[in-house]
Every structure is written in C-alpha cells, then in structure tokens.
C-alpha atoms as a PDB file:
ATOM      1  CA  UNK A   1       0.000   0.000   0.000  1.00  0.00           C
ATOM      2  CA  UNK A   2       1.422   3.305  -1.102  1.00  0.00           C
ATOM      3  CA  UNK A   3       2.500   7.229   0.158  1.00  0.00           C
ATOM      4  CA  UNK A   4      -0.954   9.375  -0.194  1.00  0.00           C
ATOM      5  CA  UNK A   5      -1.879  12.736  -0.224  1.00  0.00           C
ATOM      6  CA  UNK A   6      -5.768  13.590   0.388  1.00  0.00           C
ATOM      7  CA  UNK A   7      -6.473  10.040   0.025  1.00  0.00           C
ATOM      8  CA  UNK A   8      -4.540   9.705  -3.906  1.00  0.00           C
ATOM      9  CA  UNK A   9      -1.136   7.611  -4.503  1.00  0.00           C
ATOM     10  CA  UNK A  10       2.215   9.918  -4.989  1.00  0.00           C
ATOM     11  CA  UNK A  11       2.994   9.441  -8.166  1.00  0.00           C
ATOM     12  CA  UNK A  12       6.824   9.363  -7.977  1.00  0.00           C
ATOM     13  CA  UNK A  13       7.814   9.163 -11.063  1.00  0.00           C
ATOM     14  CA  UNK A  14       7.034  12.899 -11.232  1.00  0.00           C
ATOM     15  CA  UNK A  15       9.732  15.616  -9.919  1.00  0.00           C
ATOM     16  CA  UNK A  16       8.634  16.597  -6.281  1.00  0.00           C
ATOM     17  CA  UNK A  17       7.735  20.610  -7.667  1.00  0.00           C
ATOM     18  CA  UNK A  18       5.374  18.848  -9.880  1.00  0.00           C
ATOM     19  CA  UNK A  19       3.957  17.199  -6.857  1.00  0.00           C
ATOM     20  CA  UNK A  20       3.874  20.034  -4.752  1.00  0.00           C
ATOM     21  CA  UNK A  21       2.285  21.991  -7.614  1.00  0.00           C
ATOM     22  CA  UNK A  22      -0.379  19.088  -7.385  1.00  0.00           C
ATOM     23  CA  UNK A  23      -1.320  19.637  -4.236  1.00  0.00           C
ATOM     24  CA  UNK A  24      -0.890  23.585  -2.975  1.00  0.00           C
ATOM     25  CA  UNK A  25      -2.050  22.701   0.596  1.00  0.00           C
ATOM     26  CA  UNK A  26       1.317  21.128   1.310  1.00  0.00           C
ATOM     27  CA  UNK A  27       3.223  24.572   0.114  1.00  0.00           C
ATOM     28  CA  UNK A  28       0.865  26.563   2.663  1.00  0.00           C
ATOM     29  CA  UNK A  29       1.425  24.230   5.194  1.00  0.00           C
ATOM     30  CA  UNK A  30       5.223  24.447   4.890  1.00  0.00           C
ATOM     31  CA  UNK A  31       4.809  28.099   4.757  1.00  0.00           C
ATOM     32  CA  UNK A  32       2.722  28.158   7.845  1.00  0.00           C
ATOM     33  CA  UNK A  33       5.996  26.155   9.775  1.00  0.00           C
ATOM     34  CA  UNK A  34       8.618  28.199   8.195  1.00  0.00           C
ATOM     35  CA  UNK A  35       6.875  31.783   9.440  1.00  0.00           C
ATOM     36  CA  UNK A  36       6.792  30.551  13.405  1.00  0.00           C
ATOM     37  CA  UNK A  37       9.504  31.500  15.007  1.00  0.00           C
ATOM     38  CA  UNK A  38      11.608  28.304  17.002  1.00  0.00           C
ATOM     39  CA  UNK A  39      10.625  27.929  20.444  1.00  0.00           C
ATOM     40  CA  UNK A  40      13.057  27.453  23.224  1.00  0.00           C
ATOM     41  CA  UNK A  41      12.352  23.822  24.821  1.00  0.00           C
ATOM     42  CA  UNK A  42      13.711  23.163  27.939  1.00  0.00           C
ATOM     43  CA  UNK A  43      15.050  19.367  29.288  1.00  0.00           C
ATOM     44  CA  UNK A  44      12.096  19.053  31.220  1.00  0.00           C
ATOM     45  CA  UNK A  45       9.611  16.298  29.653  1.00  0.00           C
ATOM     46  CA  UNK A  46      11.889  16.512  26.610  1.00  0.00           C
ATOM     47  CA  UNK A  47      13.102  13.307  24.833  1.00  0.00           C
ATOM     48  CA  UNK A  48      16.182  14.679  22.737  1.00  0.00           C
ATOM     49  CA  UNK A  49      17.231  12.671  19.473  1.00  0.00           C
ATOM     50  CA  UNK A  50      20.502  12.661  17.584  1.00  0.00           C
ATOM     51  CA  UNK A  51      21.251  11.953  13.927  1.00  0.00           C
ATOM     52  CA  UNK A  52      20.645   8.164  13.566  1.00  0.00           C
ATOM     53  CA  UNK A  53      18.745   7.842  16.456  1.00  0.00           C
ATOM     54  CA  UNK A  54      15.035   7.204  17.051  1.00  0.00           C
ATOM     55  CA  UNK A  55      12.498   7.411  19.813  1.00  0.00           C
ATOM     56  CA  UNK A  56       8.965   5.990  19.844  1.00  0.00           C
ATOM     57  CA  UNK A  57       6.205   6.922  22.878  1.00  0.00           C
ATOM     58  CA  UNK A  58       2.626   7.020  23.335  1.00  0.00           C
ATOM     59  CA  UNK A  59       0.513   9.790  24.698  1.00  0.00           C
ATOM     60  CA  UNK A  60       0.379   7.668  28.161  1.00  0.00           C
ATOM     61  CA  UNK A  61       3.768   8.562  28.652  1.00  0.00           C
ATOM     62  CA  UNK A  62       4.424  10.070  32.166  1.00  0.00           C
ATOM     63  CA  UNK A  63       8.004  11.200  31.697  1.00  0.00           C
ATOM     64  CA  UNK A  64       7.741  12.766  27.797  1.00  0.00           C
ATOM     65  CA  UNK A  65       5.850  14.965  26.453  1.00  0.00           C
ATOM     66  CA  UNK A  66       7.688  16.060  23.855  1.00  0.00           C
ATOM     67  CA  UNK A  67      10.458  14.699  20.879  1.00  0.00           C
ATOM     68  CA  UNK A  68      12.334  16.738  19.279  1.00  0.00           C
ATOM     69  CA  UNK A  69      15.620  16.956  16.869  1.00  0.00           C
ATOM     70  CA  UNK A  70      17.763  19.850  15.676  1.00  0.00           C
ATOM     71  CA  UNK A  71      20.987  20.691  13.681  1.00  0.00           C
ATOM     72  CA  UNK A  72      19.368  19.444  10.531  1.00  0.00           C
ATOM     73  CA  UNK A  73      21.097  20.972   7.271  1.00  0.00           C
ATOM     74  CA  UNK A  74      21.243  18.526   4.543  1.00  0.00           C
ATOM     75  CA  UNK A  75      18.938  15.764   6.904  1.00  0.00           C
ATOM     76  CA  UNK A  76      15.851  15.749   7.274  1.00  0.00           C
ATOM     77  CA  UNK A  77      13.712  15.055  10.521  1.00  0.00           C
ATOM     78  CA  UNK A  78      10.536  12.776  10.032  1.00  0.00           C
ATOM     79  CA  UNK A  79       7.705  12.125  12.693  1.00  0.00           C
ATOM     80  CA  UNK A  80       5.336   8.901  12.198  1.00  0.00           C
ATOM     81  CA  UNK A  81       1.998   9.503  13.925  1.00  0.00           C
ATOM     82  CA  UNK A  82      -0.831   6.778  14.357  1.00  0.00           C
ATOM     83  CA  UNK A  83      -4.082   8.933  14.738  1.00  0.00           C
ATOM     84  CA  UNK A  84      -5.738   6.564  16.749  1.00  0.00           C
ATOM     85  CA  UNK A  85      -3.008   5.533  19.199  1.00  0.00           C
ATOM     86  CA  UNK A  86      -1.360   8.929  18.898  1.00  0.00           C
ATOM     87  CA  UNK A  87       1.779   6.669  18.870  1.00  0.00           C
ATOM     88  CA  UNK A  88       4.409   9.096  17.832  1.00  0.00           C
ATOM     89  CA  UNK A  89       8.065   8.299  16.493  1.00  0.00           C
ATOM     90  CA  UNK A  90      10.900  11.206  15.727  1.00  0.00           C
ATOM     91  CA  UNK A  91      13.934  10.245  13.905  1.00  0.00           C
ATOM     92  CA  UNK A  92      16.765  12.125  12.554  1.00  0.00           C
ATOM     93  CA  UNK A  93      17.187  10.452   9.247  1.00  0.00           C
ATOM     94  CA  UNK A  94      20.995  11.562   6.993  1.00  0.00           C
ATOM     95  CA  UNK A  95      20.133   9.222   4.029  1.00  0.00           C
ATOM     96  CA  UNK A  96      22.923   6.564   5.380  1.00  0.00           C
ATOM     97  CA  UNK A  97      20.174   3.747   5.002  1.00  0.00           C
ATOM     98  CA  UNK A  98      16.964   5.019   4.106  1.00  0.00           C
ATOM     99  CA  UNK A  99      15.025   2.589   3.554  1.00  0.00           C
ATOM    100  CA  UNK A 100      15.396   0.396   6.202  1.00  0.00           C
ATOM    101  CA  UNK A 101      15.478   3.644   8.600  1.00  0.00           C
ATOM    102  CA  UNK A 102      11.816   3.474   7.493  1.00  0.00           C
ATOM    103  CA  UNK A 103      10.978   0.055   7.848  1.00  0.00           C
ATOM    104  CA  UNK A 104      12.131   0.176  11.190  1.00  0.00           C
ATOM    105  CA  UNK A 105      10.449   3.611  12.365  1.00  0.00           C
ATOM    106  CA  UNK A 106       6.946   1.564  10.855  1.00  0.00           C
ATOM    107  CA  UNK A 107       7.171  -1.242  12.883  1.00  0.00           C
ATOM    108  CA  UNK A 108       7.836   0.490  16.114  1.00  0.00           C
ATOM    109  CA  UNK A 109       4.514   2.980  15.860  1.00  0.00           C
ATOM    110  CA  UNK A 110       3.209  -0.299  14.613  1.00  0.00           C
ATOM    111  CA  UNK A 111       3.922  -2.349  17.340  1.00  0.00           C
ATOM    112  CA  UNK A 112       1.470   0.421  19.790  1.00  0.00           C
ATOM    113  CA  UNK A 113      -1.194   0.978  17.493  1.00  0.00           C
ATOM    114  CA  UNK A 114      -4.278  -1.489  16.013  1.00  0.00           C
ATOM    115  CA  UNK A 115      -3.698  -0.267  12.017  1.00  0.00           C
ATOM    116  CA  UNK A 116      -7.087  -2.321  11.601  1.00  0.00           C
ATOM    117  CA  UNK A 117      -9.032  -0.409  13.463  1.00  0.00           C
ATOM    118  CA  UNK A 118      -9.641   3.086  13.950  1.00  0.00           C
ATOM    119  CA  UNK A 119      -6.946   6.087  12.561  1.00  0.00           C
ATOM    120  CA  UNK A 120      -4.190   5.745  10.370  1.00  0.00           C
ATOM    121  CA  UNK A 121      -0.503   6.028   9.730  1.00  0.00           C
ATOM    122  CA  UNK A 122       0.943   9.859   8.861  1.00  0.00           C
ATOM    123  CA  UNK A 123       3.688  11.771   8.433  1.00  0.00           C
ATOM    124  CA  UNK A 124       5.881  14.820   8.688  1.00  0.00           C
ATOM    125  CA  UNK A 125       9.072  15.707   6.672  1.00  0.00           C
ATOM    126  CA  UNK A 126      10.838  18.573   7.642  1.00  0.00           C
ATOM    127  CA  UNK A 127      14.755  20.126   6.935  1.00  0.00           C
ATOM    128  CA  UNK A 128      17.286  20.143   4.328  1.00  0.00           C
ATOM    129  CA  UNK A 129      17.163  23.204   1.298  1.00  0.00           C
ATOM    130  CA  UNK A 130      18.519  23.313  -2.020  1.00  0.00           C
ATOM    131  CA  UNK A 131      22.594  22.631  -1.197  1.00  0.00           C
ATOM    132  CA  UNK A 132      24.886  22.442  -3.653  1.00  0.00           C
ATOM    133  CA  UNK A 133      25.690  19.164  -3.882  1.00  0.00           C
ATOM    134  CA  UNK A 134      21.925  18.236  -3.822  1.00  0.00           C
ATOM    135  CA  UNK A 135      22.204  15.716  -0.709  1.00  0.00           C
ATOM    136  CA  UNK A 136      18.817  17.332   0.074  1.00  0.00           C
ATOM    137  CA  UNK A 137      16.888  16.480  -2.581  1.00  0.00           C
ATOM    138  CA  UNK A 138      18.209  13.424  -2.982  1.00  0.00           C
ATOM    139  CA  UNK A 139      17.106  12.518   0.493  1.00  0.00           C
ATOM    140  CA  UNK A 140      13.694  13.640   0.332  1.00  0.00           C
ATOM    141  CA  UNK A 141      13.486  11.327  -2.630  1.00  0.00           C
ATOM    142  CA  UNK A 142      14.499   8.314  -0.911  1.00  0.00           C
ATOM    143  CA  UNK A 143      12.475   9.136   2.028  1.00  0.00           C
ATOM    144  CA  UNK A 144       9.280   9.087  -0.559  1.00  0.00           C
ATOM    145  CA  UNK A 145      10.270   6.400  -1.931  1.00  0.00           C
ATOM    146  CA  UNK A 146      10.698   3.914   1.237  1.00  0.00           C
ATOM    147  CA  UNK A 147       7.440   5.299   2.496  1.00  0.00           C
ATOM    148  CA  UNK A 148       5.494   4.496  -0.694  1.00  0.00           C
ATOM    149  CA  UNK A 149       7.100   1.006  -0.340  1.00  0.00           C
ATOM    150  CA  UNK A 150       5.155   0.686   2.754  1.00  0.00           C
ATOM    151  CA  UNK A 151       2.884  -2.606   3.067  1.00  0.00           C
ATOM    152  CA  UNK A 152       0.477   0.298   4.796  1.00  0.00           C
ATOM    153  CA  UNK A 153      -1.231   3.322   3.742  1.00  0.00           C
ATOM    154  CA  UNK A 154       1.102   5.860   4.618  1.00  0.00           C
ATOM    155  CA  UNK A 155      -0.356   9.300   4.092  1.00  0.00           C
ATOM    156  CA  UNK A 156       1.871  12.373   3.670  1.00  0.00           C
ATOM    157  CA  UNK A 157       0.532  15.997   5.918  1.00  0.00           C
ATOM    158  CA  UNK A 158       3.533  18.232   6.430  1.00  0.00           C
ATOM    159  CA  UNK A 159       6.161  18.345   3.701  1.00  0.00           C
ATOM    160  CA  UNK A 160       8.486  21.125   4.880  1.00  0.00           C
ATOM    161  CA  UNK A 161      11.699  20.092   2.839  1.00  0.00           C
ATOM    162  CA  UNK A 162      14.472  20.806   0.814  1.00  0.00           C
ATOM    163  CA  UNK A 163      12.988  23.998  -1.624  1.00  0.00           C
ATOM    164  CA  UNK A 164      10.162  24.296   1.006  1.00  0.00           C
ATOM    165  CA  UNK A 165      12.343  25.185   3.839  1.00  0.00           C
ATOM    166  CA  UNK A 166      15.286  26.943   1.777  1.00  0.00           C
ATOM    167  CA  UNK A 167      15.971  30.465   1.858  1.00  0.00           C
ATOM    168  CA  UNK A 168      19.053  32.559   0.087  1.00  0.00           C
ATOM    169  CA  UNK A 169      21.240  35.254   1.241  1.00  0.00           C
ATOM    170  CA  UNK A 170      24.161  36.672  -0.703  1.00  0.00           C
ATOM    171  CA  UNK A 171      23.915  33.493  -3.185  1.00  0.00           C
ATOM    172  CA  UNK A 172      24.415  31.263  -0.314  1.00  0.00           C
ATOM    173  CA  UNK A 173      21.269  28.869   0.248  1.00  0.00           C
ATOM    174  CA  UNK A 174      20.402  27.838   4.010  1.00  0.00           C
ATOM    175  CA  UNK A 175      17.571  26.014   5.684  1.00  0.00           C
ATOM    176  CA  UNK A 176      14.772  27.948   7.446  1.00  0.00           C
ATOM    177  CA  UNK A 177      14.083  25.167  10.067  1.00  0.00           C
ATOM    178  CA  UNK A 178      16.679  23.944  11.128  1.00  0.00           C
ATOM    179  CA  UNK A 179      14.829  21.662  14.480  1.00  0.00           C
ATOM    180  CA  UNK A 180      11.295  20.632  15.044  1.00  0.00           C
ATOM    181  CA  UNK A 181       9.782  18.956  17.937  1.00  0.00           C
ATOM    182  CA  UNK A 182       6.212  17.021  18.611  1.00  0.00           C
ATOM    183  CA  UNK A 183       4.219  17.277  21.658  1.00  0.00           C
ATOM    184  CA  UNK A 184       2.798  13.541  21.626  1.00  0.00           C
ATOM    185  CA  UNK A 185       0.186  14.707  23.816  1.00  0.00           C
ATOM    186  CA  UNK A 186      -1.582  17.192  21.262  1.00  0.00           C
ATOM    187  CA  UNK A 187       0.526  16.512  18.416  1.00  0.00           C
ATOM    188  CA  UNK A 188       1.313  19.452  17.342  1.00  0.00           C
ATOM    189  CA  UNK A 189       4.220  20.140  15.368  1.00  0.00           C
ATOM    190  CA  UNK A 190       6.621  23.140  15.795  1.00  0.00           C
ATOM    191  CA  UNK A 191      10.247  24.570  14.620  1.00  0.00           C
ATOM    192  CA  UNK A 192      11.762  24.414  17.898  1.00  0.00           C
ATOM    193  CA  UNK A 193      15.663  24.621  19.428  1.00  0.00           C
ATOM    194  CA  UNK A 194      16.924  23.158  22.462  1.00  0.00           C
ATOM    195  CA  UNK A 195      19.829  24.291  25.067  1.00  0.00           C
ATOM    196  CA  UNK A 196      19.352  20.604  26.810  1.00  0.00           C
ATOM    197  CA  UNK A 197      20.960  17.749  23.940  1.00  0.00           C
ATOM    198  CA  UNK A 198      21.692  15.319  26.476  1.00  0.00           C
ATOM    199  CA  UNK A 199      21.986  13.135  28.348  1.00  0.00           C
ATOM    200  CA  UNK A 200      25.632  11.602  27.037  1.00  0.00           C
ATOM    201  CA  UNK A 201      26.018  13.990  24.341  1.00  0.00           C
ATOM    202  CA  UNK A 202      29.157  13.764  23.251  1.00  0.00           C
ATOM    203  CA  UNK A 203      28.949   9.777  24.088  1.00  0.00           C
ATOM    204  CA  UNK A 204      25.990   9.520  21.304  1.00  0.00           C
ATOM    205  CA  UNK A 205      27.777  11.674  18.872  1.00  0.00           C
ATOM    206  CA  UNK A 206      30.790   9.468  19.070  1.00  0.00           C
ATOM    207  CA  UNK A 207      28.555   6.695  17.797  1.00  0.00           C
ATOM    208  CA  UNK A 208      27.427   8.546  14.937  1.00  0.00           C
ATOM    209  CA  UNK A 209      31.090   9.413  13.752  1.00  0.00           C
ATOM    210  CA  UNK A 210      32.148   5.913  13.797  1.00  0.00           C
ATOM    211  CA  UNK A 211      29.151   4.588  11.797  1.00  0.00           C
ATOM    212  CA  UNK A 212      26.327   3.655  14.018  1.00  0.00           C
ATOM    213  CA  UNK A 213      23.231   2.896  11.845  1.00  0.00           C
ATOM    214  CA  UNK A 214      19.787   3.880  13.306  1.00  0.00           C
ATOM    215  CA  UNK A 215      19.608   2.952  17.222  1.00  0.00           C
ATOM    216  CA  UNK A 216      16.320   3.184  19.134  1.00  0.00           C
ATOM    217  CA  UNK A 217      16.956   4.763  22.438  1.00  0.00           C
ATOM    218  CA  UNK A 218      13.638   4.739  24.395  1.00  0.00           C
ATOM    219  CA  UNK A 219      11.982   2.340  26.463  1.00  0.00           C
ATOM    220  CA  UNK A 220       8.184   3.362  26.387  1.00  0.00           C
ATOM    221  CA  UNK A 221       6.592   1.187  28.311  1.00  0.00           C
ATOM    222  CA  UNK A 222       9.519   1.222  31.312  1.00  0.00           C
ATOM    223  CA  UNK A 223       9.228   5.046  30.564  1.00  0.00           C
ATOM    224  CA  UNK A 224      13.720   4.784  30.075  1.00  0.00           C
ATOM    225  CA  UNK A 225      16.352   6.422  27.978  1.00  0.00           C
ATOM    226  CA  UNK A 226      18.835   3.130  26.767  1.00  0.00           C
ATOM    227  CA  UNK A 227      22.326   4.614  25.787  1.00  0.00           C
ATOM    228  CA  UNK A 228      24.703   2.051  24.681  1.00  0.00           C
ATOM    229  CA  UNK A 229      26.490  -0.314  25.182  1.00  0.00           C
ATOM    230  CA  UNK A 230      28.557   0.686  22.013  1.00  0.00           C
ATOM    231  CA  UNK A 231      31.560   0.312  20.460  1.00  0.00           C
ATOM    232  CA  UNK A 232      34.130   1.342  18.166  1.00  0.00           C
ATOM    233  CA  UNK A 233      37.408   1.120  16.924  1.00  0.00           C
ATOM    234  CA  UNK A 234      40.524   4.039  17.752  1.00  0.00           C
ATOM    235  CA  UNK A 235      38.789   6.864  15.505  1.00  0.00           C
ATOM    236  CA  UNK A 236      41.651   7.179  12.925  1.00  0.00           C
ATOM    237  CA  UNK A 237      43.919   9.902  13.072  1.00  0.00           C
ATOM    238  CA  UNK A 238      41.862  12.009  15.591  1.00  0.00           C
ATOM    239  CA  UNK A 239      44.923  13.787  16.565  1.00  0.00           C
ATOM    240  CA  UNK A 240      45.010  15.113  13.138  1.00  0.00           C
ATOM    241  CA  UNK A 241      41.420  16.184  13.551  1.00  0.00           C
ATOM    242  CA  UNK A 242      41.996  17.940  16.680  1.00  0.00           C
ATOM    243  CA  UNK A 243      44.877  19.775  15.209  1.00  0.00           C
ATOM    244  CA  UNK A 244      43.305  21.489  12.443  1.00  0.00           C
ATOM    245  CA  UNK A 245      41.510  24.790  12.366  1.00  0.00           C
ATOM    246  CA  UNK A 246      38.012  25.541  12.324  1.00  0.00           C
ATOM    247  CA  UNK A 247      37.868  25.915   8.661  1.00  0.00           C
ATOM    248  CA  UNK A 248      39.198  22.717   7.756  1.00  0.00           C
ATOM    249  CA  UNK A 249      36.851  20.441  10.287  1.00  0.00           C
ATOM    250  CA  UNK A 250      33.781  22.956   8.964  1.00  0.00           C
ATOM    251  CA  UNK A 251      34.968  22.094   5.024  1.00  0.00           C
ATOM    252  CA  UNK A 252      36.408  18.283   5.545  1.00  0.00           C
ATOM    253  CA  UNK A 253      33.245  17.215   8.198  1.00  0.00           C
ATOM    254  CA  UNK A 254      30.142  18.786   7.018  1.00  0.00           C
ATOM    255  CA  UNK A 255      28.001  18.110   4.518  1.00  0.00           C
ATOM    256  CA  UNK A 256      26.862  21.549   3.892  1.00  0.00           C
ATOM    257  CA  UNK A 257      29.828  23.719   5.367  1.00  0.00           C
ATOM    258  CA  UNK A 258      28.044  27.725   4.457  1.00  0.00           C
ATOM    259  CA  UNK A 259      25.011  26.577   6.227  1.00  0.00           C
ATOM    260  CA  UNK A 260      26.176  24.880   9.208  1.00  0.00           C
ATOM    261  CA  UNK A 261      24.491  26.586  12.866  1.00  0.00           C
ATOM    262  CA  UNK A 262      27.306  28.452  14.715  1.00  0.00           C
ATOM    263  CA  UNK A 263      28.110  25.856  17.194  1.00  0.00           C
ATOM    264  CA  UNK A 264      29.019  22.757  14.844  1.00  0.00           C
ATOM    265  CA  UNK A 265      32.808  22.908  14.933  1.00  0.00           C
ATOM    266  CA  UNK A 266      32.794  23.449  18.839  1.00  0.00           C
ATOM    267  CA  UNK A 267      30.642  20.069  18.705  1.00  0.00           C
ATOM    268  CA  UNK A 268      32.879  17.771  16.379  1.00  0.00           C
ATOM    269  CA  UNK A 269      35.588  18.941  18.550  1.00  0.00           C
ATOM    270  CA  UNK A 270      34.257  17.896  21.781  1.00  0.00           C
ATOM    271  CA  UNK A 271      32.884  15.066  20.143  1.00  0.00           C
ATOM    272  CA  UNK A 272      36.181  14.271  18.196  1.00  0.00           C
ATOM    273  CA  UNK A 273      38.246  14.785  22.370  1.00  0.00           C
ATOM    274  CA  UNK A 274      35.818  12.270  23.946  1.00  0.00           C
ATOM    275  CA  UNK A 275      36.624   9.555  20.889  1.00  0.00           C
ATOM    276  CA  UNK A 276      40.696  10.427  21.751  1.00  0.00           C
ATOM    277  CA  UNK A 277      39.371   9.631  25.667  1.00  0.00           C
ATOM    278  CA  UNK A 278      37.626   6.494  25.006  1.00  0.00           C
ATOM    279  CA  UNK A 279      39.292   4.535  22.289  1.00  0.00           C
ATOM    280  CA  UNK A 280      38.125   1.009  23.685  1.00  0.00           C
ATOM    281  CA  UNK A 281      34.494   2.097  24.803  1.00  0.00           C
ATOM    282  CA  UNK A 282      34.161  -1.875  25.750  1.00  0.00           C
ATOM    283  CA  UNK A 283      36.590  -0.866  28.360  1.00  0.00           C
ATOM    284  CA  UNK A 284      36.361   2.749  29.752  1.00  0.00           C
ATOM    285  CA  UNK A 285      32.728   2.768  28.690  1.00  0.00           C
ATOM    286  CA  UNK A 286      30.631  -0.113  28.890  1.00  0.00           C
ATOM    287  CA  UNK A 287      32.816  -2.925  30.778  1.00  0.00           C
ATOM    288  CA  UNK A 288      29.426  -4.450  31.930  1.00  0.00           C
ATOM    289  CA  UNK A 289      28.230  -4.417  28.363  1.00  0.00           C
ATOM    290  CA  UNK A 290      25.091  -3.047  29.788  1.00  0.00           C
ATOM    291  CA  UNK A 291      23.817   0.361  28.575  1.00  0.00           C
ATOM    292  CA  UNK A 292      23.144   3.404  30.282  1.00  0.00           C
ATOM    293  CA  UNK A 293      19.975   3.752  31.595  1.00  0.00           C
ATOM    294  CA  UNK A 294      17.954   7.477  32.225  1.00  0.00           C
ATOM    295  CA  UNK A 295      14.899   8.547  33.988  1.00  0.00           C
ATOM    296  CA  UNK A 296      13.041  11.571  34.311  1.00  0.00           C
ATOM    297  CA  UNK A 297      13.260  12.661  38.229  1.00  0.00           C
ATOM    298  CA  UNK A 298      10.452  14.784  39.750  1.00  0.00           C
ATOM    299  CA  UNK A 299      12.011  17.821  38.041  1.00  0.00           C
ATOM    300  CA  UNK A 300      11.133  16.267  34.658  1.00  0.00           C
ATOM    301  CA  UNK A 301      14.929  15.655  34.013  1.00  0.00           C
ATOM    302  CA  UNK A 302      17.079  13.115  32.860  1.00  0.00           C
ATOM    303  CA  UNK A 303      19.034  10.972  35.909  1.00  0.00           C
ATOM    304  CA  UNK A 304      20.786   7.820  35.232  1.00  0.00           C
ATOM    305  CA  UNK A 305      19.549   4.544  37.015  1.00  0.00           C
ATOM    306  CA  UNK A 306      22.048   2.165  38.549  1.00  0.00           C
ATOM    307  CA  UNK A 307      21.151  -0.930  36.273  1.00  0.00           C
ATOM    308  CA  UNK A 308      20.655  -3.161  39.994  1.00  0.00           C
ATOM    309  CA  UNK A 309      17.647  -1.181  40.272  1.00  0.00           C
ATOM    310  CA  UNK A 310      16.096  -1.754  37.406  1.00  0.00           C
END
C-alpha cells in the first residue's frame, strides 16, 4: 500500500515541484511552519534525538511529552503519527540507510497501534534546502520512496523540505528550520531549538562518527532512555582532527559547510576529544556491556539509574 496525499497515490515518477504543484495545501502548510519563530524547549519532559537515532512513545507517557531533533542541514527530521493511538516516532534520518530507517520507524509505531481499526498512519518531513551538492533532494526522494514502499497506507501531511524550507542570502542557500519537535500529547508540530541535547552527548555523537546505523533509544513502556552499550574502533587519526583549524573540520566534516548553525565545529571537537578519551568504549565505557539507563526525576529531568535497580 502506497505514500498518499488527500487520500490519492504519490505518483513518484514525477519531480517533487510537480507534486507540490499538485497539491498547494502542502506549500501553505510548509509556509505556515517556516513563518513561526523556534521555540526554546527546555530538558524538562523533553526526549532529545541525535542523527541516527530514534524514539517511539505514546501519549500515556508520564516522563515525555515532547520529541524533538535539531541541527538538521542537509537531513531531514521525520515524525510517524498513528491517529488513533497517537503513537508518535521522531527520527533524525541523513540518508545513510533510508530505507530500512523506514521500515524500522513503521514497525515500532506499529507495534502500539491497532492499524485495523480506527486512525491511520501519517507523516511529517521537515529540513534540508537546495545545497549544492543536492544531498537534500536526494534525500527527500528516498524518504518518498521507502514510504510508498510501505505494506500500509502511509499518508503524507507536512512536507516542509528541501525547496520548502530553503531560503538565500548573498547566493548562499540555508535552511529555514533547522529543528522541530512534537508534543505527543496534542501533536502538534513546531520549529523548535533546544539548550538541553543530552543526556551523554558527546557519548551519542561518538557513535554517529564511527558509523552507528539507526539505534532506538527509548523504552516506552519502562518510561527509560537506553544509551549504549557501544563500540568502536581508535577513531583514525583524531589527533590530526583535533589539530586542524576551524575551517578545515567545517569544510572536511560537514556536509553543507556555508550553512552549518554556529556551534558545529565546537561540537565535532568535543565530540572528536571524547573519541581520543575512550578509544576502547568496551573498556572505559561499557565494561558491563550493559547500557546506560535514564529517567526523568520529579524535576522532569534526565538521571541515570544504577542498572541493579532496574
């Protein structure tokens, strides 16, 4: 069963302008997003997911209330809603393996929701502009593309991406939105940004740099963040890395290097520092091989759980 808009298959064949030209609502919908400004969320009742990471919860949730991604340039940021469970799923999707990315974000809204019975499956694309090198649009294609290979009806609301969230200045293209979140109470949808990434930042990016594919990191039901265990291999030549200058991490480690936010070169660097720290995460790390487990105190924030309590 295929990708739908209004109840009528995608025809993909088609470039996505015609598409978009097909359907108008979807341009006034992105346009609605792109003029709201981005909210400020805070850590509390916030689930935060990294690139090639996913989180799935229900509207029963007592610890979050919200999911929400950011520092999308080139990737794009999907959310899979059931309407009748109001299971919700957020990933932050960089076109590493698309279409099992998909697959997997279907089966875990899936797995909380009756697709027999009452509601149905949709979804929410939002980030990347028109870069250069077209990583964009070649993502939103492939994102399409696994969705219409769905065995269920999955049907397309908010399509916020790649010319729909671009904007120019000087010649230089950037995105608009750079972060969304979804409040899986109400499901609304909003650009947000977030001072709060953790917890285990740098720990989660290090993953990511040494090829982690798409990891879910929430427990649902137990109402816990899972971190880990990972592993990796000495990140080759990271004293190299940490020797160079801004420019050259900004122009050798990003995919879009004019549109980056201000803050990505301090990141790879910290994130780059803790992979020089923890070479042999099975032993500095995770010697337990047990991950790292989180749960929202009283305050609504994050606090690790000592695994013999769990």
């Amino acid at each position: 069963m295929p990708l739908l808009i209004n109840g009528e298959r995608v025809d993909l064949d088609r470039p996505t302008g015609d598409m978009i030209r097909a359907h108008p609502h979807l341009e006034e919908k992105a346009k609605l997003l792109r003029s709201q400004p981005a909210q400020i969320v805070e850590p509390k009742g916030l689930l935060y997911v990294q690139q090639r990471e996913f989180a799935v919860t229900t509207p029963k949730d007592g610890s979050v209330s919200i999911l929400g991604s950011d520092d999308a340039t080139t990737c794009h940021i999907v959310v899979l809603r059931h309407t009748g469970s109001g299971a919700t799923c957020l990933t932050h999707c960089d076109g590493s393996d698309t279409e099992a990315e998909v697959s997997l974000i279907m089966s875990s809204v899936k797995s909380f929701s009756d697709t027999t019975g009452y509601g149905r499956l949709e979804v929410h694309l939002v980030g990347g502009f028109n870069d250069d090198r077209q990583l964009s649009q070649k993502l939103t294609n492939q994102l399409l593309r696994a969705f219409d290979l769905q065995p269920d009806d999955v049907h397309l609301v908010t399509f916020c991406v790649t010319e729909l969230n671009d904007r120019e200045e000087k010649d230089i293209h950037f995105p608009i939105i750079y972060g969304i979140a979804v409040n899986v109470k109400t499901a609304e949808i909003f650009p947000a940004t977030f001072p709060e990434k953790g917890p285990d930042e740098d720990l989660r990016s290090a993953h990511i740099l040494t090829g982690a594919t798409l990891t879910n990191i929430y427990d649902p039901k137990m109402e816990q963040l899972h971190i880990g265990p990972y592993f990796w291999r000495p990140f080759p030549h990271v004293d190299f890395w940490l020797e160079q200058d801004d420019e050259q991490i900004l122009q050798n480690l990003s995919t879009s290097p004019l549109a980056e936010p201000p803050h990505f070169v301090s990141h790879i660097r910290s994130t780059l520092t803790f992979l020089k720290e923890h070479p042999f995460p099975s032993r500095s790390l995770f010697p337990d091989r047990k991950p790292r487990i989180y749960k929202k105190n009283e305050e609504g924030l994050w606090e690790q759980v000592c695994s013999d309590k769990i």
